[in-house]
PDB file of N, CA and C in Angstrom:
ATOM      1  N   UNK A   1       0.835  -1.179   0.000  1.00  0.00           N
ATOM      2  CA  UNK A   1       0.000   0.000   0.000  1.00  0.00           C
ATOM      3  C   UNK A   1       0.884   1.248   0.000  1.00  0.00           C
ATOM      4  N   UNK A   2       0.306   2.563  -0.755  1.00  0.00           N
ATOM      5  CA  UNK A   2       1.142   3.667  -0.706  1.00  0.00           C
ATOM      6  C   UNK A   2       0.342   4.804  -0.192  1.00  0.00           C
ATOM      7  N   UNK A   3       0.879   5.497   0.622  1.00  0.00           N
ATOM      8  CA  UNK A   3       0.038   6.866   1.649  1.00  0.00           C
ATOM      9  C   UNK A   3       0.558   7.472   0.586  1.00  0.00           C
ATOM     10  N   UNK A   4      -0.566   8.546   0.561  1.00  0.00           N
ATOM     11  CA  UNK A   4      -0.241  10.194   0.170  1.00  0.00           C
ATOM     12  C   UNK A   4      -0.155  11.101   1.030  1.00  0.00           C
ATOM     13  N   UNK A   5       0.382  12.027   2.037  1.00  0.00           N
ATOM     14  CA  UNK A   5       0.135  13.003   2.766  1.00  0.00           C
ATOM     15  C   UNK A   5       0.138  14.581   2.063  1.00  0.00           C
ATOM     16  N   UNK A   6      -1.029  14.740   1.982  1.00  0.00           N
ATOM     17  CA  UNK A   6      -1.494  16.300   2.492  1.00  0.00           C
ATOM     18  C   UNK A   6      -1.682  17.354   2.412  1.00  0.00           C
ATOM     19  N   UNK A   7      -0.750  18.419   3.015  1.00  0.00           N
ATOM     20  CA  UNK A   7      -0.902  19.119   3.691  1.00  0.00           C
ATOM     21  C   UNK A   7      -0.999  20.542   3.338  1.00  0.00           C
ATOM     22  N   UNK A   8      -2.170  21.293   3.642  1.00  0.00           N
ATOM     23  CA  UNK A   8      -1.765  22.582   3.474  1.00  0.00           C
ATOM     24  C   UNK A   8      -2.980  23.664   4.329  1.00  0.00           C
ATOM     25  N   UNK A   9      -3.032  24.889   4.065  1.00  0.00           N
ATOM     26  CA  UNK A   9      -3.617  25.880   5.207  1.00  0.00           C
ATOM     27  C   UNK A   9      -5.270  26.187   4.280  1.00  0.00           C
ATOM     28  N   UNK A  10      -6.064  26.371   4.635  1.00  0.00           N
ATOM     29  CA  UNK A  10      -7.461  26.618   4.294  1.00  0.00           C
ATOM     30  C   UNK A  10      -8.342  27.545   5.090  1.00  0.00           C
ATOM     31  N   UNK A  11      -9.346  28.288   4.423  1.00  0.00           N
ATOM     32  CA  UNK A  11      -9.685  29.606   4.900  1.00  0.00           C
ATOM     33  C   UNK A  11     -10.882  29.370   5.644  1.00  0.00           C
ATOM     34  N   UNK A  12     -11.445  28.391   6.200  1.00  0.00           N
ATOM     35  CA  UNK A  12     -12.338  28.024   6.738  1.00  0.00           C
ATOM     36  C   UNK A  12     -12.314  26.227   6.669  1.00  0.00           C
ATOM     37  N   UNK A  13     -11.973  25.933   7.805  1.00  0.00           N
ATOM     38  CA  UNK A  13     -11.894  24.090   7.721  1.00  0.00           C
ATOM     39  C   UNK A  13     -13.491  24.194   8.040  1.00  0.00           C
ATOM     40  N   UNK A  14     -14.724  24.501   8.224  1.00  0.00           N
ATOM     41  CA  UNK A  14     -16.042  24.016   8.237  1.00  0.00           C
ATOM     42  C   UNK A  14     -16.209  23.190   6.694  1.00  0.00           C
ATOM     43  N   UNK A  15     -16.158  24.873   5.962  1.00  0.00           N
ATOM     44  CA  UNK A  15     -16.354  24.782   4.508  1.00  0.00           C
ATOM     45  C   UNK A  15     -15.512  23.900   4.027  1.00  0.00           C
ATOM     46  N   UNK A  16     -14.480  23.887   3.790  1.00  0.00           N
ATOM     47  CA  UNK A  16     -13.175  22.841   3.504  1.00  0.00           C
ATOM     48  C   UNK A  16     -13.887  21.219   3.897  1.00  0.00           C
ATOM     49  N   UNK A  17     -13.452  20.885   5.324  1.00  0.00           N
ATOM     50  CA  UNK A  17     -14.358  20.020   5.118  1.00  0.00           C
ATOM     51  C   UNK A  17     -15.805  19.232   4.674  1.00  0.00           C
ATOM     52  N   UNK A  18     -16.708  20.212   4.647  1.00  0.00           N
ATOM     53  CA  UNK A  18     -17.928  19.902   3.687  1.00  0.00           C
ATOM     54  C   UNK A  18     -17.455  19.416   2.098  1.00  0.00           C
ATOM     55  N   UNK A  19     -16.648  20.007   1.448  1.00  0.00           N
ATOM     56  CA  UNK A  19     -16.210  20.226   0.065  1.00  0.00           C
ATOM     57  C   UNK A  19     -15.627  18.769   0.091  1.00  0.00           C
ATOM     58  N   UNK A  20     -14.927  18.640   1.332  1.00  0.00           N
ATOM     59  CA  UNK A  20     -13.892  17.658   1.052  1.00  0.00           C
ATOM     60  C   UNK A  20     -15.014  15.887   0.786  1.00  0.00           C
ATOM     61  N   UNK A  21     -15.628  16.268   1.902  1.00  0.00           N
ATOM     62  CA  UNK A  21     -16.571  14.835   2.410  1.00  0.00           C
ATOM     63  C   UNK A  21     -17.719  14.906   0.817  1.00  0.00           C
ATOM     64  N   UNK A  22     -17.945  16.072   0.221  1.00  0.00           N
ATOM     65  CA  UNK A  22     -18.511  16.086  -1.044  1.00  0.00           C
ATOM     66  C   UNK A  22     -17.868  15.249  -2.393  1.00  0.00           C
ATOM     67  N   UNK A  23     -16.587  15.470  -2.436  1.00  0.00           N
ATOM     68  CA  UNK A  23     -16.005  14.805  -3.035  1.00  0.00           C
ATOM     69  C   UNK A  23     -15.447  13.134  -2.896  1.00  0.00           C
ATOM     70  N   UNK A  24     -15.783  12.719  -2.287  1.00  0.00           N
ATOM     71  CA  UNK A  24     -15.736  11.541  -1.819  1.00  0.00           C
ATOM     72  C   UNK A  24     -15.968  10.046  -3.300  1.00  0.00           C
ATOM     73  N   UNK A  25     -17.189  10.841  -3.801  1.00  0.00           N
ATOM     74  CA  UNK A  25     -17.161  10.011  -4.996  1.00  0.00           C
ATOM     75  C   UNK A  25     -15.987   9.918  -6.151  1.00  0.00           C
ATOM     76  N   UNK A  26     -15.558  10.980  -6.029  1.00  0.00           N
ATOM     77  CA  UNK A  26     -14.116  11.437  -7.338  1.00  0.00           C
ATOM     78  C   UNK A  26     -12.714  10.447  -6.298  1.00  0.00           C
ATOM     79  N   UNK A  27     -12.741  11.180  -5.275  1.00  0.00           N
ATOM     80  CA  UNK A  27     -11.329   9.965  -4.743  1.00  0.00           C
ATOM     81  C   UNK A  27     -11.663   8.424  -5.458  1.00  0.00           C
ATOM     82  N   UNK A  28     -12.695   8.046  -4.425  1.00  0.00           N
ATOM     83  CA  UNK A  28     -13.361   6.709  -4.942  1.00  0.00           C
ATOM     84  C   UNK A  28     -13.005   6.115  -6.393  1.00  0.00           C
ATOM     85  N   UNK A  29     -13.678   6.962  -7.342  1.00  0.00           N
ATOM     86  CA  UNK A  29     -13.159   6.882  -8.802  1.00  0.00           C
ATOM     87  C   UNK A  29     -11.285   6.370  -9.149  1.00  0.00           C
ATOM     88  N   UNK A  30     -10.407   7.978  -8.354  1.00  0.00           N
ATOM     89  CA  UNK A  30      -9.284   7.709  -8.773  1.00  0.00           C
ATOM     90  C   UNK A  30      -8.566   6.610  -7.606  1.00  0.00           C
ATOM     91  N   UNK A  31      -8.871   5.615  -6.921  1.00  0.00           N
ATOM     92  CA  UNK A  31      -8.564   4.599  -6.698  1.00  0.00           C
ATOM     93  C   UNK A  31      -8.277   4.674  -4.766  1.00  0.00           C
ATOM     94  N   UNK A  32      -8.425   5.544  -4.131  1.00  0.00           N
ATOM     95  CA  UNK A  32      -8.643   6.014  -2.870  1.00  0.00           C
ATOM     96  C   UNK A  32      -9.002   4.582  -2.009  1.00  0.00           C
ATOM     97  N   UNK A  33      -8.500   4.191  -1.500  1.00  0.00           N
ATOM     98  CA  UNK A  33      -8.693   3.189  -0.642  1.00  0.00           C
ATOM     99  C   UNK A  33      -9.201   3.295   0.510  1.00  0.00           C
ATOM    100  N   UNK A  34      -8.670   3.815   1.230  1.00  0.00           N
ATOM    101  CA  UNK A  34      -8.886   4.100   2.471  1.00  0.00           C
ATOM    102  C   UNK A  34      -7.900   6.072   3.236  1.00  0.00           C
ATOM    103  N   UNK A  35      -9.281   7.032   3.266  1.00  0.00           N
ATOM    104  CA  UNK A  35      -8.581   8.057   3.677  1.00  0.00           C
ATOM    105  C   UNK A  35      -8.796   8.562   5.198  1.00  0.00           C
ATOM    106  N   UNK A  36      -8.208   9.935   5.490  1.00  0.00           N
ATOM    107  CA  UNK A  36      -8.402  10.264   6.922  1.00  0.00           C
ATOM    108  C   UNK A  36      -7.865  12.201   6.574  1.00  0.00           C
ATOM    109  N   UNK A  37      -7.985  12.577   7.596  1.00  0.00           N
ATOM    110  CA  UNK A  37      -8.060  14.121   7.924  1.00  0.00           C
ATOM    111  C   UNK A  37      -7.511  14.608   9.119  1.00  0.00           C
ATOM    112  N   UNK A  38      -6.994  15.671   9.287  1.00  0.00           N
ATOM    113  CA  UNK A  38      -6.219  15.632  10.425  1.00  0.00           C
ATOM    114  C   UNK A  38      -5.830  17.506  10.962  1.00  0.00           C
ATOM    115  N   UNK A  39      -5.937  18.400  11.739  1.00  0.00           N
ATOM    116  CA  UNK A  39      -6.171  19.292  11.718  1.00  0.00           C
ATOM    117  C   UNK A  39      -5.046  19.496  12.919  1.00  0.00           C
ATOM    118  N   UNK A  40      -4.336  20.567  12.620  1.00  0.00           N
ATOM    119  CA  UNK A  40      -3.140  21.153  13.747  1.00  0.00           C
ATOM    120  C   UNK A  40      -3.817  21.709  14.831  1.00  0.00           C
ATOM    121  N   UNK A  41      -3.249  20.529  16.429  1.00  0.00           N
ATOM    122  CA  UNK A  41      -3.800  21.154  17.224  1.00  0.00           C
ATOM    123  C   UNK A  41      -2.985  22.931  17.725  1.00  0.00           C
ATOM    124  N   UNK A  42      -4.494  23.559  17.850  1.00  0.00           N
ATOM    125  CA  UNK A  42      -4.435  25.072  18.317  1.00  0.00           C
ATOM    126  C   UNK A  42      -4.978  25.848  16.809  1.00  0.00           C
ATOM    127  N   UNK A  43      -4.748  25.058  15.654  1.00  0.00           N
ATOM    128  CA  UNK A  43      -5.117  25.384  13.923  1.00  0.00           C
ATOM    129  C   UNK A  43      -5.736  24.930  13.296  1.00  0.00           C
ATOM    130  N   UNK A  44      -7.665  24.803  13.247  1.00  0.00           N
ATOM    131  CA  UNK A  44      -7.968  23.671  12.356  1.00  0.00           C
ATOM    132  C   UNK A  44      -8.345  23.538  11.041  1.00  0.00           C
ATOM    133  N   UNK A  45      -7.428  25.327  10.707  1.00  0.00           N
ATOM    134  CA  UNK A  45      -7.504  25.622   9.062  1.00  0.00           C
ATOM    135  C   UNK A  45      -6.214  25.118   8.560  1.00  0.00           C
ATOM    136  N   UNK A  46      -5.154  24.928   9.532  1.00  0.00           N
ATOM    137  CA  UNK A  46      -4.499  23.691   9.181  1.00  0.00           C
ATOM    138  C   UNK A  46      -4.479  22.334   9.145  1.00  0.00           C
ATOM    139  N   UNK A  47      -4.649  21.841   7.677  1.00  0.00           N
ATOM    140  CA  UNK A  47      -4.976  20.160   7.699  1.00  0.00           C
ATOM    141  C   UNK A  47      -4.238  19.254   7.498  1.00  0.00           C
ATOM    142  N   UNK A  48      -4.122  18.043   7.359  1.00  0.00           N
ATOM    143  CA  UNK A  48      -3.387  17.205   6.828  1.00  0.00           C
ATOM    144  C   UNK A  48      -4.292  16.097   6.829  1.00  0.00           C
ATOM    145  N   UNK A  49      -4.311  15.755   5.045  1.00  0.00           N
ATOM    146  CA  UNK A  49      -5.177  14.282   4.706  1.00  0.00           C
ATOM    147  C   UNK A  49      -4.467  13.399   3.939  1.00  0.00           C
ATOM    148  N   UNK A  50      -4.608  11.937   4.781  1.00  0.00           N
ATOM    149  CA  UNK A  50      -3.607  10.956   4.130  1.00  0.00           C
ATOM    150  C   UNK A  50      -4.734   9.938   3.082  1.00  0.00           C
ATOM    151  N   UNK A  51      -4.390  10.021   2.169  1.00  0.00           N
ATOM    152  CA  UNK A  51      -5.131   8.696   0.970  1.00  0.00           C
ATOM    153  C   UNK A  51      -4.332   7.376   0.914  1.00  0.00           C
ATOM    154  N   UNK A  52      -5.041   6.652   1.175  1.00  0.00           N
ATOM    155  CA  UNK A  52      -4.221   5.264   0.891  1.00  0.00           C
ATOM    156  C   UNK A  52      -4.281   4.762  -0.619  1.00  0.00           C
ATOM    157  N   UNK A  53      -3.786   3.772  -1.705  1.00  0.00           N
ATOM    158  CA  UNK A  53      -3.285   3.540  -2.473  1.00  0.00           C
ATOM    159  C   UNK A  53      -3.082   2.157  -2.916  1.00  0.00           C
ATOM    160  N   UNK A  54      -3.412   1.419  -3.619  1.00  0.00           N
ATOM    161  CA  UNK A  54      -3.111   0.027  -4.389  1.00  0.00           C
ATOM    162  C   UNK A  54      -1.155   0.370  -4.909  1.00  0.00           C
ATOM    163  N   UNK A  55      -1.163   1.331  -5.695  1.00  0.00           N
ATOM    164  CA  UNK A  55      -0.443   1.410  -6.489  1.00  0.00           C
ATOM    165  C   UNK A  55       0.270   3.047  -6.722  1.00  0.00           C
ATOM    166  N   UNK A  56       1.563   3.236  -7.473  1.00  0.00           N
ATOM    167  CA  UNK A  56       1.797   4.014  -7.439  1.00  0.00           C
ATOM    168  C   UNK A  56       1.739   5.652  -8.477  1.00  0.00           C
ATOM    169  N   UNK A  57       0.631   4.441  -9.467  1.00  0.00           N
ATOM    170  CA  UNK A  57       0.564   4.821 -10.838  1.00  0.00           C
ATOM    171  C   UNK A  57      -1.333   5.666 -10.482  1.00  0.00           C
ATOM    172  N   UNK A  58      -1.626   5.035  -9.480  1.00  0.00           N
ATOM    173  CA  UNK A  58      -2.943   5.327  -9.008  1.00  0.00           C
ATOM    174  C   UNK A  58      -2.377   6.335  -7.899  1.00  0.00           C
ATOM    175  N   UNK A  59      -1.894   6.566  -7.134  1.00  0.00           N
ATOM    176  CA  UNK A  59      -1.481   8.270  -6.901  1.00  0.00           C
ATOM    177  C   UNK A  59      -1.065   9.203  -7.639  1.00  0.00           C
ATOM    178  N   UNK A  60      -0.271   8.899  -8.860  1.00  0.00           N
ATOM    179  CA  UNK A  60      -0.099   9.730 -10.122  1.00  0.00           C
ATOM    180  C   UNK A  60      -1.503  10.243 -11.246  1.00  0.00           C
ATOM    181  N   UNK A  61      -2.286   9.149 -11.153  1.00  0.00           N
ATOM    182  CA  UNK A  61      -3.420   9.454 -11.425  1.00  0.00           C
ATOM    183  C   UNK A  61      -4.467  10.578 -10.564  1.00  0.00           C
ATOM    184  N   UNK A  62      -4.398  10.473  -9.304  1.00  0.00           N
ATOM    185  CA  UNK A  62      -4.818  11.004  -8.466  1.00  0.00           C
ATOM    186  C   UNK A  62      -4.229  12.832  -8.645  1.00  0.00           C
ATOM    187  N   UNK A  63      -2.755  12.707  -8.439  1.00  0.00           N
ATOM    188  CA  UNK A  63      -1.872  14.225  -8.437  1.00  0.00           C
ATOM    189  C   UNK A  63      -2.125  14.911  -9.992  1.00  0.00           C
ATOM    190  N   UNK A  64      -2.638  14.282 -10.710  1.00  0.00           N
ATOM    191  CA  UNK A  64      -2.952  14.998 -11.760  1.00  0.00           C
ATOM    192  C   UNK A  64      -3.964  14.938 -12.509  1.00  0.00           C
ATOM    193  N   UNK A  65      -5.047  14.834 -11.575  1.00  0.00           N
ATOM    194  CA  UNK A  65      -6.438  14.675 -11.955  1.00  0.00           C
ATOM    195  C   UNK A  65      -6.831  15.773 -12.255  1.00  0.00           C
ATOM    196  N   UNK A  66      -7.278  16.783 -13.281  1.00  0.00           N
ATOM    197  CA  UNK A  66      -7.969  18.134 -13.705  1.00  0.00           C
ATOM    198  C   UNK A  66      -9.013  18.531 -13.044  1.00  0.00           C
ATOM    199  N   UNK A  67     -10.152  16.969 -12.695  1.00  0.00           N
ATOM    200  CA  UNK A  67     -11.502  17.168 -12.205  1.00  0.00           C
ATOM    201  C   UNK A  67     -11.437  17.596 -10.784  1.00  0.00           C
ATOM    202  N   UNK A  68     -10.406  16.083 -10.130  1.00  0.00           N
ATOM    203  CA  UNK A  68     -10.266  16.973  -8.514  1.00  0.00           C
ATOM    204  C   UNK A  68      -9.740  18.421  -8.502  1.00  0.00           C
ATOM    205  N   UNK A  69      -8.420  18.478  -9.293  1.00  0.00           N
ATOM    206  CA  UNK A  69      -7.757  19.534  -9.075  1.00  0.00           C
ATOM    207  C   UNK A  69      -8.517  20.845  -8.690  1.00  0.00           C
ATOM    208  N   UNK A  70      -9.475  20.831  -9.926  1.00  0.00           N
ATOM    209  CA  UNK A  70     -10.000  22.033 -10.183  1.00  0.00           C
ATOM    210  C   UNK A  70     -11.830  22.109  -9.388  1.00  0.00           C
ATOM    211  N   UNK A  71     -11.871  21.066  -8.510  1.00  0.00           N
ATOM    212  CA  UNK A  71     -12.312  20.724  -7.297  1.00  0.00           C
ATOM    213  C   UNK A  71     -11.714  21.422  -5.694  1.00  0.00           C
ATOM    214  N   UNK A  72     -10.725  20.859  -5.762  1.00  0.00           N
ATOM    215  CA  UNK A  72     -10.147  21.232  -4.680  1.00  0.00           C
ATOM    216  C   UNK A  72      -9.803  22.962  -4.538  1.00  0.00           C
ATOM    217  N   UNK A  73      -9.612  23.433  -6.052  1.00  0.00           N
ATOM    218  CA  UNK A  73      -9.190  24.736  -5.430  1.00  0.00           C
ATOM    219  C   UNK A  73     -10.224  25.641  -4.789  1.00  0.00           C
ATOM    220  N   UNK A  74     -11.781  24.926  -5.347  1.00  0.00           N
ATOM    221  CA  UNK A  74     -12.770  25.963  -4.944  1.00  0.00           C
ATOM    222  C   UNK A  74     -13.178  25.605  -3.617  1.00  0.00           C
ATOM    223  N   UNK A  75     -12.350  24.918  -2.756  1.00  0.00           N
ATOM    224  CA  UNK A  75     -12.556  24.810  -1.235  1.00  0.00           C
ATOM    225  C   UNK A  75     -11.714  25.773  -0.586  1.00  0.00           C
ATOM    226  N   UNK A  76     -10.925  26.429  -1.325  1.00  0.00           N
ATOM    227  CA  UNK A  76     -10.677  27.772  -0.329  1.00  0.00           C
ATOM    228  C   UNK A  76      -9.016  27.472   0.383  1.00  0.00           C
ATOM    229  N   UNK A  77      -8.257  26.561  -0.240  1.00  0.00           N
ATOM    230  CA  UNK A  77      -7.103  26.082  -0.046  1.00  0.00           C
ATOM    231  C   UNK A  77      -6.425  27.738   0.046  1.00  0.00           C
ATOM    232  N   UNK A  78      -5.464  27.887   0.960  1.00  0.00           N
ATOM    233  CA  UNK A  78      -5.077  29.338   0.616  1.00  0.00           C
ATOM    234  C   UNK A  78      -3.351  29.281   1.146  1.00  0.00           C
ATOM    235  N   UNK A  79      -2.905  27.924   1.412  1.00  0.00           N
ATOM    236  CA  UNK A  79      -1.282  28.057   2.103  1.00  0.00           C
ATOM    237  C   UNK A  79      -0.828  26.834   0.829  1.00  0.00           C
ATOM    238  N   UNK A  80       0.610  27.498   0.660  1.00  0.00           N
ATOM    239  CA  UNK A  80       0.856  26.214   0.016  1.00  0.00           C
ATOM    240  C   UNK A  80       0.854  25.030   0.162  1.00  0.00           C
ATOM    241  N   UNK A  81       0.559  24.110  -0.490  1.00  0.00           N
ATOM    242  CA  UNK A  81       0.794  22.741  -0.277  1.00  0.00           C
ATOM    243  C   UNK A  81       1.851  21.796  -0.161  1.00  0.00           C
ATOM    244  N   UNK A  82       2.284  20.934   1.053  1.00  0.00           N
ATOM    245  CA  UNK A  82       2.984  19.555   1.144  1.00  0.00           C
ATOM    246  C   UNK A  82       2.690  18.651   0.784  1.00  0.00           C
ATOM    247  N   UNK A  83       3.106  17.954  -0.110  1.00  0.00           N
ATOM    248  CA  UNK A  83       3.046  16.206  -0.498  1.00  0.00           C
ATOM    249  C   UNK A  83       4.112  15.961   0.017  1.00  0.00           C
ATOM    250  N   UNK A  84       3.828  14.132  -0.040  1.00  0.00           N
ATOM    251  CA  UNK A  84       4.619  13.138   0.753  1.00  0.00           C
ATOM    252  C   UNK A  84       3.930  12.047   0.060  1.00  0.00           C
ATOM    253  N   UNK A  85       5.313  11.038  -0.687  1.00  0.00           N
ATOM    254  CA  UNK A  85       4.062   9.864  -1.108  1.00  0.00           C
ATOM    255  C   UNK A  85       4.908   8.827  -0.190  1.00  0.00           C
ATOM    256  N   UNK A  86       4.688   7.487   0.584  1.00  0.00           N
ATOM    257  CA  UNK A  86       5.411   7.128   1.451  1.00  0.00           C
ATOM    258  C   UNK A  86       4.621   5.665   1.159  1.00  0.00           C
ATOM    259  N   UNK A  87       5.585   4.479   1.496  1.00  0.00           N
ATOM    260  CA  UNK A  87       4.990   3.086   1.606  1.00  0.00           C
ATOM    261  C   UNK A  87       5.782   2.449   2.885  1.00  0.00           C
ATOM    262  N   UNK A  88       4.691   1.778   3.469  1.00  0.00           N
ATOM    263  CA  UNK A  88       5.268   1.175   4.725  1.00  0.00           C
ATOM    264  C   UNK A  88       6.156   0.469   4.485  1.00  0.00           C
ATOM    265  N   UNK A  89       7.352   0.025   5.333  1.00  0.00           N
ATOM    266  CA  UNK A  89       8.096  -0.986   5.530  1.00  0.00           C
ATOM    267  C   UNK A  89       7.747  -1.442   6.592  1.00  0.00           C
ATOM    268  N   UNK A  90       7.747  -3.075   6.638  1.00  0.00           N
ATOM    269  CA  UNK A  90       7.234  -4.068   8.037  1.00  0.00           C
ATOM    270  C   UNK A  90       8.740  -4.894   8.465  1.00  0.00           C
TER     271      UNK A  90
END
């Protein structure tokens, strides 16, 4: 399995999150396995959301999706963004 992390600052996490839990069907689509959300304690317009992953060609699909992309910006994203693509070692 491969995580994606994240991260970046948003101008309202209410709205943000509504947008986000809206989109739920489009992850689904680009191969989203299993995700989560995560908000800086004392900041909860700071987020961090990890997507899980089959594959690595299906997070590339994901990072350059037009539909999310141009999804995501109208949630009000306003700090730059961190990625992280990471696979466990056991």
């Amino acid at each position: 399995m491969i995580t994606l992390f994240i991260r970046h600052g948003v101008n309202d996490f209410d709205s943000f999150k509504k947008g986000y839990d809206d989109l739920k069907p489009i992850r689904d689509k680009l191969g989203v396995l299993k995700d989560a959300m995560y908000t800086e304690v004392g900041n909860e317009n700071n987020i961090t959301v990890t997507h899980t992953f089959a594959t690595q060609e299906l997070v590339d699909n994901l990072l350059t999706s037009s539909e999310l992309q141009a999804a995501v910006n109208d949630l009000g994203v306003i700090a730059d963004s961190f990625t992280a693509v990471i696979t466990e070692q056991v």
